[in-house]
N, C-alpha and C. Protein backbone atom coordinates (compact mmCIF):
# COMPACT_ATOMS: atom_id res chain seq x y z
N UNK A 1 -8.53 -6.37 -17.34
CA UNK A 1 -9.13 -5.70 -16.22
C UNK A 1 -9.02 -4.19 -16.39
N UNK A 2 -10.11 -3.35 -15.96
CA UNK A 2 -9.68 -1.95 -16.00
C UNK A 2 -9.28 -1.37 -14.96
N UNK A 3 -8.01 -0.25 -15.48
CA UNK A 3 -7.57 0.63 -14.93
C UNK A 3 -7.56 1.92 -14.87
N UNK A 4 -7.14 2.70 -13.95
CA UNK A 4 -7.46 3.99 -14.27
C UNK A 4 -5.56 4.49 -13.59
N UNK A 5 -5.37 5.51 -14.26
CA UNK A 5 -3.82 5.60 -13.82
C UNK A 5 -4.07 7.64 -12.96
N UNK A 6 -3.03 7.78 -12.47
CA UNK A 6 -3.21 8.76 -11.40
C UNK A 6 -1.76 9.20 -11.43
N UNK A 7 -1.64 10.69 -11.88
CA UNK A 7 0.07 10.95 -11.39
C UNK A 7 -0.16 11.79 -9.75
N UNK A 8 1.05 11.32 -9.48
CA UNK A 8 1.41 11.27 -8.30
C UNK A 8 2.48 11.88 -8.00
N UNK A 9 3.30 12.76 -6.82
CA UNK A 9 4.38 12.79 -6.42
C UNK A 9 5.53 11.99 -6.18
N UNK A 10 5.04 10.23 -6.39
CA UNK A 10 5.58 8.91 -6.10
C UNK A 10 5.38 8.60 -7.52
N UNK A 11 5.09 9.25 -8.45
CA UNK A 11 5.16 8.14 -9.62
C UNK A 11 3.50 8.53 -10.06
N UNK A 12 3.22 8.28 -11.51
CA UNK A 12 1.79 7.15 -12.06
C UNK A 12 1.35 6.04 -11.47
N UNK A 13 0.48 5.96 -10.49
CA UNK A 13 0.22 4.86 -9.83
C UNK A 13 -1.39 4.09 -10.85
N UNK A 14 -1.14 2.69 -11.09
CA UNK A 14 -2.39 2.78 -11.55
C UNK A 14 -2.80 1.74 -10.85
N UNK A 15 -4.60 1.59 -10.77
CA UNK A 15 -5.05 1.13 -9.90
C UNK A 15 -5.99 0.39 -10.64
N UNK A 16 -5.99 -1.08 -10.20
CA UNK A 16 -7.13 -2.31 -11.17
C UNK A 16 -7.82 -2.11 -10.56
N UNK A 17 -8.77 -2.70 -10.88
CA UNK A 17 -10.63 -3.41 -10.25
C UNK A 17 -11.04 -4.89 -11.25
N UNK A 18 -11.46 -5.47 -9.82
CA UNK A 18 -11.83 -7.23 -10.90
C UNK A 18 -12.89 -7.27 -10.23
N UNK A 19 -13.96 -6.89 -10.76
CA UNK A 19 -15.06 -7.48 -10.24
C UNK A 19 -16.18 -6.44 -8.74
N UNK A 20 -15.57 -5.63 -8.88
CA UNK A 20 -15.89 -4.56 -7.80
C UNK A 20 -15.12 -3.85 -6.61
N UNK A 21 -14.12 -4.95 -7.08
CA UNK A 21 -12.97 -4.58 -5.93
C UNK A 21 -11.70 -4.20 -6.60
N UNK A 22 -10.70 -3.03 -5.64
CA UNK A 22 -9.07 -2.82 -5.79
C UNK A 22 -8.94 -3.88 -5.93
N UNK A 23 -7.90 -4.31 -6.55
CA UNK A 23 -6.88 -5.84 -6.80
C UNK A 23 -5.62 -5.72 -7.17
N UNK A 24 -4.95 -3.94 -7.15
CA UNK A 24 -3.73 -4.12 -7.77
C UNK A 24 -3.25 -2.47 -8.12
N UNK A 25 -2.10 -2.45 -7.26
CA UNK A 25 -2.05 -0.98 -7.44
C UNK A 25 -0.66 -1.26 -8.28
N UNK A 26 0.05 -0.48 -9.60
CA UNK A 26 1.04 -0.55 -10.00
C UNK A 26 1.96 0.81 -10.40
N UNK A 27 2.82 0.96 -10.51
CA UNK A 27 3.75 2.22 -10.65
C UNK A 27 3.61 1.89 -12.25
N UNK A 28 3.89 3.18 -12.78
CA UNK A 28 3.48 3.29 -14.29
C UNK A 28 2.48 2.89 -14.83
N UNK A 29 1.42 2.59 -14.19
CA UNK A 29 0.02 2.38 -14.77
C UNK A 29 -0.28 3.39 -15.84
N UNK A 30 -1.34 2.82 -16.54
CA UNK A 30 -2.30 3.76 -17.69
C UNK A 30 -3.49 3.26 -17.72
N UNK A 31 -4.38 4.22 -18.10
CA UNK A 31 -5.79 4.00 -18.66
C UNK A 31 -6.24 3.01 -19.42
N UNK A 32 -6.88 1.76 -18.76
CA UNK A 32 -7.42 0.78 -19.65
C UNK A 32 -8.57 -0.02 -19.33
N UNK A 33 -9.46 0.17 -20.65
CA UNK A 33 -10.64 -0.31 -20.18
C UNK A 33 -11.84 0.79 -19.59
N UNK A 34 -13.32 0.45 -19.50
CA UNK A 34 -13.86 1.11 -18.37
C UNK A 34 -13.26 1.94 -17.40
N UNK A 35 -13.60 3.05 -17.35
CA UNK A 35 -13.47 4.01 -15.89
C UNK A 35 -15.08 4.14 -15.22
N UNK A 36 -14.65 2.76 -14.41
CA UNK A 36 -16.24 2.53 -13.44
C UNK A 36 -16.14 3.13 -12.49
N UNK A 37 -17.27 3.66 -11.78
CA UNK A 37 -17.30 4.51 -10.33
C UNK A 37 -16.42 4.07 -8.87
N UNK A 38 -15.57 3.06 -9.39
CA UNK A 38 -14.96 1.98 -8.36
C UNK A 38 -13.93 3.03 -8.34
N UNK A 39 -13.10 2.55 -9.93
CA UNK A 39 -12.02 3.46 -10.70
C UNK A 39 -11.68 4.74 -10.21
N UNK A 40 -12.86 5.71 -10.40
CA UNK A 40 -12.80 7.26 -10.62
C UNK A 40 -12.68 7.45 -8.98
N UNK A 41 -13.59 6.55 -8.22
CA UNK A 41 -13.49 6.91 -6.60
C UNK A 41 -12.39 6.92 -6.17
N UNK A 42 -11.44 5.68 -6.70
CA UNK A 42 -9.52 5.35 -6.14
C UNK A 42 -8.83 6.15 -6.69
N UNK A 43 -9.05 6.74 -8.11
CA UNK A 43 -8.33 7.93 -8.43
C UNK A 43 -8.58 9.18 -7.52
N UNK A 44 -9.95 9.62 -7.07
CA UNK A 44 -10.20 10.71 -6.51
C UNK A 44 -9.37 10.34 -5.41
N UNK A 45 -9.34 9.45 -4.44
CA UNK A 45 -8.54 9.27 -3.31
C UNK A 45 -7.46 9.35 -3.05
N UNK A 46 -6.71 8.43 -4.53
CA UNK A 46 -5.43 8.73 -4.47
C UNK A 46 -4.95 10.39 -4.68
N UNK A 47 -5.63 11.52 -5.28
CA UNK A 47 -5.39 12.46 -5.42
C UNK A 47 -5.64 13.18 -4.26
N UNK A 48 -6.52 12.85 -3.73
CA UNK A 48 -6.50 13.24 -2.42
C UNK A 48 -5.63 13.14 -1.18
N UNK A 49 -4.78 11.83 -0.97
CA UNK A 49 -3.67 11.26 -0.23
C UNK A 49 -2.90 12.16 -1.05
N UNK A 50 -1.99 12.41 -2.19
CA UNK A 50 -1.36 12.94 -2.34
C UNK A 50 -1.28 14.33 -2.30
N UNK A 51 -2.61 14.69 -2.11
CA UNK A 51 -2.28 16.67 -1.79
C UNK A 51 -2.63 16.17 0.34
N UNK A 52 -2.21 15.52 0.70
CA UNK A 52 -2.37 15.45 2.57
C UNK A 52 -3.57 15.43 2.68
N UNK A 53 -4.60 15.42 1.90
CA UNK A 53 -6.05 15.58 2.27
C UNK A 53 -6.99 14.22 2.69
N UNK A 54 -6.39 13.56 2.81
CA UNK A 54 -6.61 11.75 2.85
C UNK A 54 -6.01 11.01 3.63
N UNK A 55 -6.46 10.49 4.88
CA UNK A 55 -5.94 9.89 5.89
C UNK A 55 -5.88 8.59 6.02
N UNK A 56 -7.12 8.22 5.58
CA UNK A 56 -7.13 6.97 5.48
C UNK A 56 -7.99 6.39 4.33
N UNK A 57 -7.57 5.54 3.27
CA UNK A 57 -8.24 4.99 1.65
C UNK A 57 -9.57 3.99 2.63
N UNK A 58 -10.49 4.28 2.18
CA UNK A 58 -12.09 3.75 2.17
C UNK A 58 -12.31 2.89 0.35
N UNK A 59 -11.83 2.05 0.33
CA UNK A 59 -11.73 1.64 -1.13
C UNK A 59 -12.41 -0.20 -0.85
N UNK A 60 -13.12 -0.75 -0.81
CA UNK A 60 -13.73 -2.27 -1.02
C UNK A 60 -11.88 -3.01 -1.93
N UNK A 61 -11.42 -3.74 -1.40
CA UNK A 61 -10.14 -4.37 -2.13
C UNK A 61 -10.35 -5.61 -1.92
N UNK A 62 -9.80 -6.56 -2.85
CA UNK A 62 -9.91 -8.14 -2.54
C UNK A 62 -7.94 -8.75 -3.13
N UNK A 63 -8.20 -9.27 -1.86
CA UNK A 63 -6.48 -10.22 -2.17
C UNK A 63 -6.76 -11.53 -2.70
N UNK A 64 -5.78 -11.56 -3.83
CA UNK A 64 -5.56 -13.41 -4.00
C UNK A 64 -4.56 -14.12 -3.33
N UNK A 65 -4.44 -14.86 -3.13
CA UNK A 65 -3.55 -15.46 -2.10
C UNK A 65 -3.33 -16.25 -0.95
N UNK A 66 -2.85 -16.81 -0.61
CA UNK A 66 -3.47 -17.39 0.94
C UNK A 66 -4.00 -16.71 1.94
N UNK A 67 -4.53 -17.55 2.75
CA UNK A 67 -5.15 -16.81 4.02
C UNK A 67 -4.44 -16.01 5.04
N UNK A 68 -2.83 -16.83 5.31
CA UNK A 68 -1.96 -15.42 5.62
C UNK A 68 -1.67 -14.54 5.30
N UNK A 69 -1.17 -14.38 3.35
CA UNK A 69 -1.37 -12.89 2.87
C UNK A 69 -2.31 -12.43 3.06
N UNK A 70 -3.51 -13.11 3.20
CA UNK A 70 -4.96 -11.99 3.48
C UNK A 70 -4.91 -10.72 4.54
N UNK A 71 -4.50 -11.82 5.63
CA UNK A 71 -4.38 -11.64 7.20
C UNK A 71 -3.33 -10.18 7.46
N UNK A 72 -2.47 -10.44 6.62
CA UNK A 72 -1.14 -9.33 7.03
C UNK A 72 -1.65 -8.10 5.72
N UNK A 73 -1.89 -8.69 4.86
CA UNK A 73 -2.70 -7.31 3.90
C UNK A 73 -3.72 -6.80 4.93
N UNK A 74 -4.76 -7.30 5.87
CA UNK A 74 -5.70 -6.59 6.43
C UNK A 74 -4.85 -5.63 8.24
N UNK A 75 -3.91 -6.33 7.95
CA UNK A 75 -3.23 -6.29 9.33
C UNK A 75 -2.94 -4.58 8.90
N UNK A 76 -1.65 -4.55 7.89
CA UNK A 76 -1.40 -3.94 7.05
C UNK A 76 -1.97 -2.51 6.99
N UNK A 77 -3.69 -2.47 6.73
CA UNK A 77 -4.87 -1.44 6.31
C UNK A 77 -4.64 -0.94 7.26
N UNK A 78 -4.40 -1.90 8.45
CA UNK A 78 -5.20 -0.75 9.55
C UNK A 78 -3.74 -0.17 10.56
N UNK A 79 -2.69 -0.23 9.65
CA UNK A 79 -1.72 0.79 10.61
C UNK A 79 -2.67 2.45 10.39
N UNK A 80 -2.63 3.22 10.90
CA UNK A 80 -2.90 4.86 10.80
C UNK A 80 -1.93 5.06 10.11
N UNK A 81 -2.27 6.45 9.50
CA UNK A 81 -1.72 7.24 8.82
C UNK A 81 -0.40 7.93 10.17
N UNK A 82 0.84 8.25 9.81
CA UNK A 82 1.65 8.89 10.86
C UNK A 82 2.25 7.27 11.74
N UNK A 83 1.65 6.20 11.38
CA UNK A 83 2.22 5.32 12.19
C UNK A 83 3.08 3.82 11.72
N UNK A 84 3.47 3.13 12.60
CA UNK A 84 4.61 2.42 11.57
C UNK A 84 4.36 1.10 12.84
N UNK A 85 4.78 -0.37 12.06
CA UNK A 85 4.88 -1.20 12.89
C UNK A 85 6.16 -2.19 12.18
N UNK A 86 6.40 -3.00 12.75
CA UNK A 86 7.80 -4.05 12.44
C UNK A 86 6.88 -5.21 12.13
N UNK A 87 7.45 -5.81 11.54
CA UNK A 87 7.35 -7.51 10.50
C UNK A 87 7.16 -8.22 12.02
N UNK A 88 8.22 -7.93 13.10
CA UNK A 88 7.88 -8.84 14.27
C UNK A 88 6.73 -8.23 14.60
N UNK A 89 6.34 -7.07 15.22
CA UNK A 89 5.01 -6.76 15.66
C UNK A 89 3.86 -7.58 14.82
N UNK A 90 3.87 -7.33 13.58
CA UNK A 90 2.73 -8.35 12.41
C UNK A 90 2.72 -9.67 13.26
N UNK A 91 3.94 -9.97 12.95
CA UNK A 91 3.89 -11.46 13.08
C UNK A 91 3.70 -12.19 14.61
N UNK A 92 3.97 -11.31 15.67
CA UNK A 92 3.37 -11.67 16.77
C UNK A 92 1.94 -11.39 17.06
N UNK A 93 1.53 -10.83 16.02
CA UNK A 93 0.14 -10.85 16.13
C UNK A 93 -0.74 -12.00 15.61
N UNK A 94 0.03 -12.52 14.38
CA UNK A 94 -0.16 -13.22 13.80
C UNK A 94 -0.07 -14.60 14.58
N UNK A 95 1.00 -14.75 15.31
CA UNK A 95 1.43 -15.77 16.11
C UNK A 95 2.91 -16.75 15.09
N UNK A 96 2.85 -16.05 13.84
CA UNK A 96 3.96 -16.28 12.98
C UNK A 96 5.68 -15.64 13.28
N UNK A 97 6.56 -16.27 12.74
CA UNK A 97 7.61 -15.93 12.70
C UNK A 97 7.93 -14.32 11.33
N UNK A 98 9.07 -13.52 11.34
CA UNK A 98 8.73 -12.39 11.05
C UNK A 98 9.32 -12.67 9.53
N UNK A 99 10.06 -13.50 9.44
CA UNK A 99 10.27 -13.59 7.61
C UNK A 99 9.30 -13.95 6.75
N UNK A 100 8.25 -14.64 6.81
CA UNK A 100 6.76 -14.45 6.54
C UNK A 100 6.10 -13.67 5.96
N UNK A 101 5.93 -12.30 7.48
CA UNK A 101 5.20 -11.43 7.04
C UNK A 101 6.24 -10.60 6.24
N UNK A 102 7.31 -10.63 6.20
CA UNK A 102 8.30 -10.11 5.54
C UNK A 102 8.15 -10.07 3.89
N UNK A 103 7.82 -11.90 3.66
CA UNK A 103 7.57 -11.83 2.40
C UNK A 103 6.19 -11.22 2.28
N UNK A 104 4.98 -11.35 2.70
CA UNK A 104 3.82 -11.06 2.37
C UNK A 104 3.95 -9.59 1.75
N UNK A 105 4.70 -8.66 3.20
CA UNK A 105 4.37 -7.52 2.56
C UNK A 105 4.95 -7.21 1.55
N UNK A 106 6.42 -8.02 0.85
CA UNK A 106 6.51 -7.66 -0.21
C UNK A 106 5.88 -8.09 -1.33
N UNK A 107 5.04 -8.88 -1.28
CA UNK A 107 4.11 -9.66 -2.05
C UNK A 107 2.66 -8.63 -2.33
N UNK A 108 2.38 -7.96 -1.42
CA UNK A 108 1.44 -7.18 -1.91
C UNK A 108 1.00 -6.27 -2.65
N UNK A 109 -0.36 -6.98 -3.49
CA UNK A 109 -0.38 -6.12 -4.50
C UNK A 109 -0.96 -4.73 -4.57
N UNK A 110 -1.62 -4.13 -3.24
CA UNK A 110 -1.65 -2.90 -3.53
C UNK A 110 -1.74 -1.53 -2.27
N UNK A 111 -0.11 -1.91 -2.96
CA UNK A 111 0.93 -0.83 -2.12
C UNK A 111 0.24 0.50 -2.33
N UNK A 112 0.38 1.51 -1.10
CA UNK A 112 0.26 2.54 -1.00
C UNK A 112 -1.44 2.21 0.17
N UNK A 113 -2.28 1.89 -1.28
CA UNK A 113 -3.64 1.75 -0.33
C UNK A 113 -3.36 1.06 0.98
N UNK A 114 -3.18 -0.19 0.74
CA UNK A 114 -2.66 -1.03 1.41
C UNK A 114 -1.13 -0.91 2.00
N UNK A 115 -1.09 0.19 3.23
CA UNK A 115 0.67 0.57 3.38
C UNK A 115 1.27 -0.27 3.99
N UNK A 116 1.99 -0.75 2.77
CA UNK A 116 3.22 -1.66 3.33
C UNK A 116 4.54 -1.01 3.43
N UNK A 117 4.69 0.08 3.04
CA UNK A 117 5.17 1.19 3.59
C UNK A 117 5.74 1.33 4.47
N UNK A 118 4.58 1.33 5.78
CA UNK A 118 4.56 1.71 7.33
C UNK A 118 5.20 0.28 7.83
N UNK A 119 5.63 -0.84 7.10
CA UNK A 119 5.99 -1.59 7.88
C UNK A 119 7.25 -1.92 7.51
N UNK A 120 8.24 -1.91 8.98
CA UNK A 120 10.00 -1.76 9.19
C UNK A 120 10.06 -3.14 9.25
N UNK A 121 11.99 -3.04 9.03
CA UNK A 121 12.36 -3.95 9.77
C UNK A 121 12.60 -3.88 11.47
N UNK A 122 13.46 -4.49 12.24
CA UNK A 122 13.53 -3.98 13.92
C UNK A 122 14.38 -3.32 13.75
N UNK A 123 14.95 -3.67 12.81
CA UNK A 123 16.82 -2.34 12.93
C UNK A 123 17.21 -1.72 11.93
N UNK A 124 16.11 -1.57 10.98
CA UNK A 124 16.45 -0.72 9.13
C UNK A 124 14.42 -0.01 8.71
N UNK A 125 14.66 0.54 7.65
CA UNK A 125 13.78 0.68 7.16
C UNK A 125 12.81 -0.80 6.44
N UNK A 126 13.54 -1.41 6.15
CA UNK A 126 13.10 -2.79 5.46
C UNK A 126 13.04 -2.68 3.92
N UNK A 127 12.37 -3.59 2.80
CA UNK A 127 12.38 -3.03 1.88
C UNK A 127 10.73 -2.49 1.45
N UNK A 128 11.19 -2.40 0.71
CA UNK A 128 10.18 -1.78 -0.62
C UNK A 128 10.02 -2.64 -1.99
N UNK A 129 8.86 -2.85 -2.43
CA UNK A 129 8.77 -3.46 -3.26
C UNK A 129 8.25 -2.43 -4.86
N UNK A 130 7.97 -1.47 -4.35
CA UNK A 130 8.03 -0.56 -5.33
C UNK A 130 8.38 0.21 -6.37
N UNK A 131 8.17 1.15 -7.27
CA UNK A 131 8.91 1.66 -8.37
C UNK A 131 9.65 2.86 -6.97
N UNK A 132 11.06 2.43 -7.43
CA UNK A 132 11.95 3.27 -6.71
C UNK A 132 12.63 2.83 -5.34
N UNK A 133 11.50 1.77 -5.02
CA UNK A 133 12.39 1.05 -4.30
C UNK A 133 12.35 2.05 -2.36
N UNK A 134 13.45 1.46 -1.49
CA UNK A 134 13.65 2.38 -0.51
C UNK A 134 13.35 3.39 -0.48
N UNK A 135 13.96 4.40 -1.23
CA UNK A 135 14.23 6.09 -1.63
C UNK A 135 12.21 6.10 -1.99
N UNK A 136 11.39 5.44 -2.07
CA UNK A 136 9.92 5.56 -1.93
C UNK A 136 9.23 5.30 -0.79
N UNK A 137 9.71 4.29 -0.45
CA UNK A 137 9.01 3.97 0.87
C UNK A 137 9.69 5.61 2.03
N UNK A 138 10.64 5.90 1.66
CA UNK A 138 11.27 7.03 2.23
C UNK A 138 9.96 8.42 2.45
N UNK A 139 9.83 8.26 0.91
CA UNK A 139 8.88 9.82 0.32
C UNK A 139 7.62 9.62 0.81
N UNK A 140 7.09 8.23 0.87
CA UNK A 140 5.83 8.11 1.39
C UNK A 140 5.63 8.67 3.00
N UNK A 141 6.83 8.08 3.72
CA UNK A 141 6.78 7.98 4.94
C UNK A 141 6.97 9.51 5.48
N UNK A 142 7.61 10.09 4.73
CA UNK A 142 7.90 11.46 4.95
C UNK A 142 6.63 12.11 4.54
N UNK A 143 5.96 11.98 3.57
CA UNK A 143 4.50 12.78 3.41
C UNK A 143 3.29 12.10 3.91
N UNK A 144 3.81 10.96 5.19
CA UNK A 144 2.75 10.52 5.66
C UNK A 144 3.46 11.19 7.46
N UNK A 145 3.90 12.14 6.97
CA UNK A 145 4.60 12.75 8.82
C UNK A 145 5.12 11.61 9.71
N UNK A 146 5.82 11.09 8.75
CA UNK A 146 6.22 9.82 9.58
C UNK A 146 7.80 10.13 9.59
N UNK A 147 8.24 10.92 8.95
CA UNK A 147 9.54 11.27 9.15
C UNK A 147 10.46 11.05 10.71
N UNK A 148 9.91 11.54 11.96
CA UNK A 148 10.58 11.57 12.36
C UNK A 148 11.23 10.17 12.46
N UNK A 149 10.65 9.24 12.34
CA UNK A 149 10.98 7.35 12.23
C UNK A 149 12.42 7.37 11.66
N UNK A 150 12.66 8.42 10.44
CA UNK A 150 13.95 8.17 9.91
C UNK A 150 15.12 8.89 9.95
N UNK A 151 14.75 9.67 11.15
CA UNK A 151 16.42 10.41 12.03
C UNK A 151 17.36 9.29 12.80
């Protein structure tokens, strides 16, 4: 599949496409394959999110997975930028219990676009499934003015 890779303040993020759609954002990505207009658009974006100029990713993405990872990946998209929700909030939306969406979001494959980030536990940050782990979901949240969440 091709990729196109993007440095970042968080790392080399690189970003797949299968077929017309995001499918996979990864830390240490590189250049492989085609750089299709899909590609060059998620790089421009991501460069854009990372200088604050990008509020919200406009990117076509497709999940594999069940219909609940679908559900909590789309749940997921649409926190705002600056805003944060809990695994229970997901999951009462969902009508699910919160270890679930717990796993989903760590199951997802493309972090950042898709901020799984923005989503806590009720009484911690939660984790991160990322290169770097916590101490990222930290940097994101802080250059998404979400800081005050972690006083």
């Amino acid at each position: 599949m091709p990729m196109i890779a993007v440095d970042t303040q968080f790392g080399r993020l690189g970003v797949e496409e299968t077929d017309g759609a995001v499918t996979r954002l990864v830390w240490n990505g590189r250049d492989e394959g085609l750089e299709t207009p899909l590609l060059q658009e998620a790089a421009a974006q991501l460069k854009a999110y990372d200088q604050g100029k990008l509020d919200q990713f406009d990117l076509p993405y497709r999940i594999t997975g069940s219909d609940f990872q679908k559900q909590v990946c789309d749940l997921m998209f649409a926190i705002p930028l600056g805003e944060t929700r809990t695994y229970g909030d997901i999951a009462k939306e969902l009508g699910q219990p919160p270890q679930p969406v717990g796993q989903a979001c760590g199951a997802n494959p493309i972090p950042v676009i898709i901020p799984c980030h923005r989503v806590l536990a009720a009484n911690s940050l939660g984790g991160f499934s990322g290169d770097g782990g916590i101490e990222t979901k930290v940097a994101l949240l802080r250059h998404e003015r979400a800081a005050g969440l972690l006083i």
